[in-house]
Every structure is written in C-alpha cells, then in structure tokens.
N, C-alpha and C. Protein backbone atom coordinates (compact mmCIF):
# COMPACT_ATOMS: atom_id res chain seq x y z
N UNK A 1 -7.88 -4.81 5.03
CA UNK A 1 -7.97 -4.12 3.76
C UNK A 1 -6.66 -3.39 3.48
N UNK A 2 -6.11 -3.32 2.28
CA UNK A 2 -4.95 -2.78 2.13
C UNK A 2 -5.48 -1.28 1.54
N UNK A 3 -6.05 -0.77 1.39
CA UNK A 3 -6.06 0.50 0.84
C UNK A 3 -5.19 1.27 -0.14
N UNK A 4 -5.35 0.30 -1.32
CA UNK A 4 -4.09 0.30 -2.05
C UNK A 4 -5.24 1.78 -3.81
N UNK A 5 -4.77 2.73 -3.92
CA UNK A 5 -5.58 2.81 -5.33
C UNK A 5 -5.03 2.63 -6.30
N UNK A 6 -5.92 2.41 -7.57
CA UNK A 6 -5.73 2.08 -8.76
C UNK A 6 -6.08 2.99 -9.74
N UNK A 7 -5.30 3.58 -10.74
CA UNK A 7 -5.67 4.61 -11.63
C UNK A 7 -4.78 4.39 -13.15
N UNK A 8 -6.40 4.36 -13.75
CA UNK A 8 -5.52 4.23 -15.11
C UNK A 8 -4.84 5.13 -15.99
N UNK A 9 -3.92 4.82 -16.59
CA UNK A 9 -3.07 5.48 -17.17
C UNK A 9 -3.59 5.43 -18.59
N UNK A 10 -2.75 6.95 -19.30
CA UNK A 10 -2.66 6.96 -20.83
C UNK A 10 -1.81 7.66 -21.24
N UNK A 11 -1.09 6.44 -22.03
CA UNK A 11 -0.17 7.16 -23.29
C UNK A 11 -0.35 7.12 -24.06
N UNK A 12 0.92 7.75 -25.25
CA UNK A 12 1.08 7.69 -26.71
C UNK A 12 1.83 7.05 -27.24
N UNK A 13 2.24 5.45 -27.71
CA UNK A 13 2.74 4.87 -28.29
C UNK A 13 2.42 5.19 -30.15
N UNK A 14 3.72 5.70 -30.96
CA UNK A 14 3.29 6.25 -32.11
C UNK A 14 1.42 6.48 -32.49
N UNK A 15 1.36 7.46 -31.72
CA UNK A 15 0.09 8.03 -32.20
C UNK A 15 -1.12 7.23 -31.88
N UNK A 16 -1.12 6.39 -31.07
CA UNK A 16 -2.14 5.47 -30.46
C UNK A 16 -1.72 5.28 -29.04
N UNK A 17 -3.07 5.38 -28.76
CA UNK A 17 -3.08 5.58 -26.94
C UNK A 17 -3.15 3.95 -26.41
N UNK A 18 -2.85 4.38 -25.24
CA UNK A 18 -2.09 2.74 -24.56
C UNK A 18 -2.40 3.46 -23.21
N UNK A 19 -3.19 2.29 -22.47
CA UNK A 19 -3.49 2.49 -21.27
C UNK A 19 -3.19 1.56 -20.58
N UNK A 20 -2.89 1.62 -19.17
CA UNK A 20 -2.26 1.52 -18.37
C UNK A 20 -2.69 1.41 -16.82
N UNK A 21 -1.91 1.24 -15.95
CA UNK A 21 -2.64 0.90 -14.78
C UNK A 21 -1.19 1.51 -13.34
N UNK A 22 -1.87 2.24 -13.19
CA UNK A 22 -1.10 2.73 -11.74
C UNK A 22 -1.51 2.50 -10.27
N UNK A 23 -0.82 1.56 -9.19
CA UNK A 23 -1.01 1.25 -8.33
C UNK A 23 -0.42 1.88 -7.10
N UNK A 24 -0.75 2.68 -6.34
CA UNK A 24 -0.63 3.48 -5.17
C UNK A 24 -1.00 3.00 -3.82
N UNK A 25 -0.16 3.78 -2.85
CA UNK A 25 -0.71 4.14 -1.38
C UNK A 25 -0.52 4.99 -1.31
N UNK A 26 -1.02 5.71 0.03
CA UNK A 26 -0.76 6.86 0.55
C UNK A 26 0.00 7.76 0.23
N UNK A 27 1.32 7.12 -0.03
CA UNK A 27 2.71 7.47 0.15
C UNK A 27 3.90 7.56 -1.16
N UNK A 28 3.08 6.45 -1.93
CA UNK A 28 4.17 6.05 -3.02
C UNK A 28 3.39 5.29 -4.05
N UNK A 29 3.94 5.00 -5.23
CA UNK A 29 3.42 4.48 -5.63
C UNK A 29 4.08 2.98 -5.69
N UNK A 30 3.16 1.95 -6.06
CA UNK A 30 3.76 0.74 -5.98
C UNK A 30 4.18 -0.02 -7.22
N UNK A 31 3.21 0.08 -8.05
CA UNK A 31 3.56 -0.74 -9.27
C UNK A 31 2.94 0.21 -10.41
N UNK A 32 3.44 0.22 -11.38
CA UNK A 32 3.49 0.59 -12.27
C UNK A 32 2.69 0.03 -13.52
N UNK A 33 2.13 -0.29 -14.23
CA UNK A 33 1.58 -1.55 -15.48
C UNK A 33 1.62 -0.68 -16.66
N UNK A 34 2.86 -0.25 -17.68
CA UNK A 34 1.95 0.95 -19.04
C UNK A 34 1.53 0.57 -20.01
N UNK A 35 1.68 -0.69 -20.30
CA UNK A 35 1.01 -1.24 -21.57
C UNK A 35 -0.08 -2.21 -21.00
N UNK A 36 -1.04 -1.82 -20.45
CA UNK A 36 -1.96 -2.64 -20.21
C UNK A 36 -3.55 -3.38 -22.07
N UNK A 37 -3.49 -1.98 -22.45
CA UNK A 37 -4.39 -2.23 -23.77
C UNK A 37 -4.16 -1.18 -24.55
N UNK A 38 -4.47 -1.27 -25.41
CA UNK A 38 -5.25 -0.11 -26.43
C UNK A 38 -6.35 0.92 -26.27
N UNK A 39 -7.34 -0.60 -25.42
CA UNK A 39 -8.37 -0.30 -25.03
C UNK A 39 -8.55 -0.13 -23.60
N UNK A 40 -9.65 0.87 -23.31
CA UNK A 40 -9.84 1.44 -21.86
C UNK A 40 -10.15 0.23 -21.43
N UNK A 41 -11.34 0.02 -21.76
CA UNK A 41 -12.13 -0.61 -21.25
C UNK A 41 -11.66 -2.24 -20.73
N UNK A 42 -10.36 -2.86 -21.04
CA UNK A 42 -9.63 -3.98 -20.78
C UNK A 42 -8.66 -3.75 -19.43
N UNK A 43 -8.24 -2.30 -19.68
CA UNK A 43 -7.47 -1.86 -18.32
C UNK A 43 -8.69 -1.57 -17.34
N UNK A 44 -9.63 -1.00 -17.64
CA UNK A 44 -11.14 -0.92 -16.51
C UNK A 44 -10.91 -2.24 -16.04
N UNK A 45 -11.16 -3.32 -16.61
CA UNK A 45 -11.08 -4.83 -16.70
C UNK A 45 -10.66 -4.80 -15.27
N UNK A 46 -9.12 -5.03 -15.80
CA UNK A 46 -8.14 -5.50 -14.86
C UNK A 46 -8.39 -4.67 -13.16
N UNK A 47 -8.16 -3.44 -13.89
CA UNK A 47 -8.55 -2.37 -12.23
C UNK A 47 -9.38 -2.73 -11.60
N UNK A 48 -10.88 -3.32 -11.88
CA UNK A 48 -11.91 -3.89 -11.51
C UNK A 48 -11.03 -5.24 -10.49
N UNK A 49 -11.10 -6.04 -11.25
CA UNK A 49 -10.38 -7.23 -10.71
C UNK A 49 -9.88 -6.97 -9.43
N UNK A 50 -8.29 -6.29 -9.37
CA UNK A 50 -7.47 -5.90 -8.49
C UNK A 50 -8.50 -5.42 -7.11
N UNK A 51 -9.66 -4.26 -7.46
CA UNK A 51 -10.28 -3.45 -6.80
C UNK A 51 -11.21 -4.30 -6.17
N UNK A 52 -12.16 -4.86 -6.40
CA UNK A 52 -13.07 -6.17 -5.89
C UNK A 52 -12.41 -7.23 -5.24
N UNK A 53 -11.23 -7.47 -5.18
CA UNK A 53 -10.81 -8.46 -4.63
C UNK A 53 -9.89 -8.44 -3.64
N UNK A 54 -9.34 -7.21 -3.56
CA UNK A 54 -8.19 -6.58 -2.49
C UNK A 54 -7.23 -7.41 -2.38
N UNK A 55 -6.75 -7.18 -3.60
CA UNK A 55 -5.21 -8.04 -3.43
C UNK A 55 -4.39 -7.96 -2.45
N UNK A 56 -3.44 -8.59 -2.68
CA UNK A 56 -2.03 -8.26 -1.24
C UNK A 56 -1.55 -7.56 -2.79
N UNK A 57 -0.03 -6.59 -1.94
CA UNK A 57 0.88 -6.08 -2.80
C UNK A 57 1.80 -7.27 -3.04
N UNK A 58 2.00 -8.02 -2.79
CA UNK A 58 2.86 -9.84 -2.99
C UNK A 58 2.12 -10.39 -3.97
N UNK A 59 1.05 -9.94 -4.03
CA UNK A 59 0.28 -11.05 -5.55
C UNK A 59 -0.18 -10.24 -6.70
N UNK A 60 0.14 -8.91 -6.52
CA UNK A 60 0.20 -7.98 -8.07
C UNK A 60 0.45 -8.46 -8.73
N UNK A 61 1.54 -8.81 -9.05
CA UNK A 61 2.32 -9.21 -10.33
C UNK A 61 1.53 -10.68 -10.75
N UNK A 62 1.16 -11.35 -9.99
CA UNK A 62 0.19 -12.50 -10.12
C UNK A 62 -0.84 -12.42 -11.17
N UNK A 63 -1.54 -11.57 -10.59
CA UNK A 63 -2.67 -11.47 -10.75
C UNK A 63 -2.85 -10.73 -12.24
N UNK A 64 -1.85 -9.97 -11.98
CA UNK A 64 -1.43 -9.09 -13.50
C UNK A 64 -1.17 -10.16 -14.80
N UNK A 65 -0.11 -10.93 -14.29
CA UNK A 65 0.21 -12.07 -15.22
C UNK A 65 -0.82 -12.72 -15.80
N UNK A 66 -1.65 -13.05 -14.52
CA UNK A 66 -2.86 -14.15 -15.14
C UNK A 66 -3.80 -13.38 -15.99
N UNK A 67 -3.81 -11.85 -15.99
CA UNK A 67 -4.80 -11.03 -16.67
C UNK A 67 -4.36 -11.11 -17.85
N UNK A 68 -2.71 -11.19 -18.06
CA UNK A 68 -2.39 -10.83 -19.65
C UNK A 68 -2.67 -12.10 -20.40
N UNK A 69 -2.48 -13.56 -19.24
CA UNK A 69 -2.19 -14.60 -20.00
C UNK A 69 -3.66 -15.17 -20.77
N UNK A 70 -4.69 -14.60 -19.82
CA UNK A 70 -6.45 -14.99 -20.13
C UNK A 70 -6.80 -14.11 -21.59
N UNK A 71 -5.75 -13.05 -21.68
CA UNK A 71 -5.75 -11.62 -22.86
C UNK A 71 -5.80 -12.28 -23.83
N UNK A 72 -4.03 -12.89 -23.70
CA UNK A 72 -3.67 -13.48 -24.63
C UNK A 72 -4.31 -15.00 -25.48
N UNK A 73 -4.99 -15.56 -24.59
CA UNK A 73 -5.70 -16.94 -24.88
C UNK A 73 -7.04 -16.53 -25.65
N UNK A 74 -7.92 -15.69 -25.42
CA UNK A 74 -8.78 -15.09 -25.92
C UNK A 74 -8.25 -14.42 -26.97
N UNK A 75 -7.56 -13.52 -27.52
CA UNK A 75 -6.91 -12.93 -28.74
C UNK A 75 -6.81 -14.28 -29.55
N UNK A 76 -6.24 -15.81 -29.19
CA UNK A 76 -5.76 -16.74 -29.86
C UNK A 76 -7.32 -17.43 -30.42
N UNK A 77 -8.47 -17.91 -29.34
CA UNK A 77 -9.36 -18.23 -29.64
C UNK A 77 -10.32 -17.16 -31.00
N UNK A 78 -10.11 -15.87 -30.38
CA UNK A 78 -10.95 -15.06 -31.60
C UNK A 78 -10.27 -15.29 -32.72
N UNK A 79 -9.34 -15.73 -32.67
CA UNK A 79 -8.80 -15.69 -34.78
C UNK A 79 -8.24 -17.12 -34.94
N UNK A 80 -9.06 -18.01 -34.26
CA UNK A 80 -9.09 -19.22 -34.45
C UNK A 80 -7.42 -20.30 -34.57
N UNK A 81 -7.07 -19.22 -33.46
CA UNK A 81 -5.55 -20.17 -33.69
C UNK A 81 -5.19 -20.65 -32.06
N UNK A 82 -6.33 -21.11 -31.62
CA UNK A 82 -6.30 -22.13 -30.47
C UNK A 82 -5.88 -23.47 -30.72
C-alpha cells in the first residue's frame, strides 16, 4: 500500500471555483492537479478512483490523463459532437 492522501482543492478562477486535487505523503507533497472541474463532485470522481485503487506514484499522471480524456469524450457525446 502506498499511503499516499488525496485532498481536494479550491480555487478562484475569475469568480468561479475550480477544484482540484492534491496528492501527498507524509512528507511532501507529490502532485499537484488545479484544474480538475468546476464541479466537486467530478474531482470526488477522480479522488475516488486514485483512492480505491492505490495507484503507484509512476502511474498518476496516467491515470489522471485517462480521467480527463473519458471527461472530455463524454462532454463531446452530451452535445452530440461524437
């Protein structure tokens, strides 16, 4: 088990909040994510993911990628430009 935590973030991009995803150990933090959504509940998403599955720190960025790219394919299907 890597014992890695995950905590979401929030900012203010002109007056709209943007959440985010912060990845830690013990010691430091590891990765960073600040534009994860708009919405909480998509960065919950992802944190979920990461958290249930106990990534390695070598396949973050992986796993991150594949989260935005499934985002992005679904955004395309809902407004019918699949």
């Amino acid at each position: 088990m890597n014992h890695l935590l995950y905590e979401i973030t929030e900012h203010k991009e002109e007056n709209i909040s943007v959440y985010g995803l912060r990845i830690s150990d013990a010691q430091r933090i590891i990765r960073e994510y600040n534009s994860v959504s708009a919405l909480p509940s998509k960065a919950k998403l992802l944190k979920n993911r990461l958290e249930h599955n106990d990534i390695s720190v070598l396949h973050l960025n992986d796993i991150v990628e594949d989260y935005f790219y499934e985002q992005y394919c679904e955004h395309l299907r809902a407004n019918g430009l699949d």
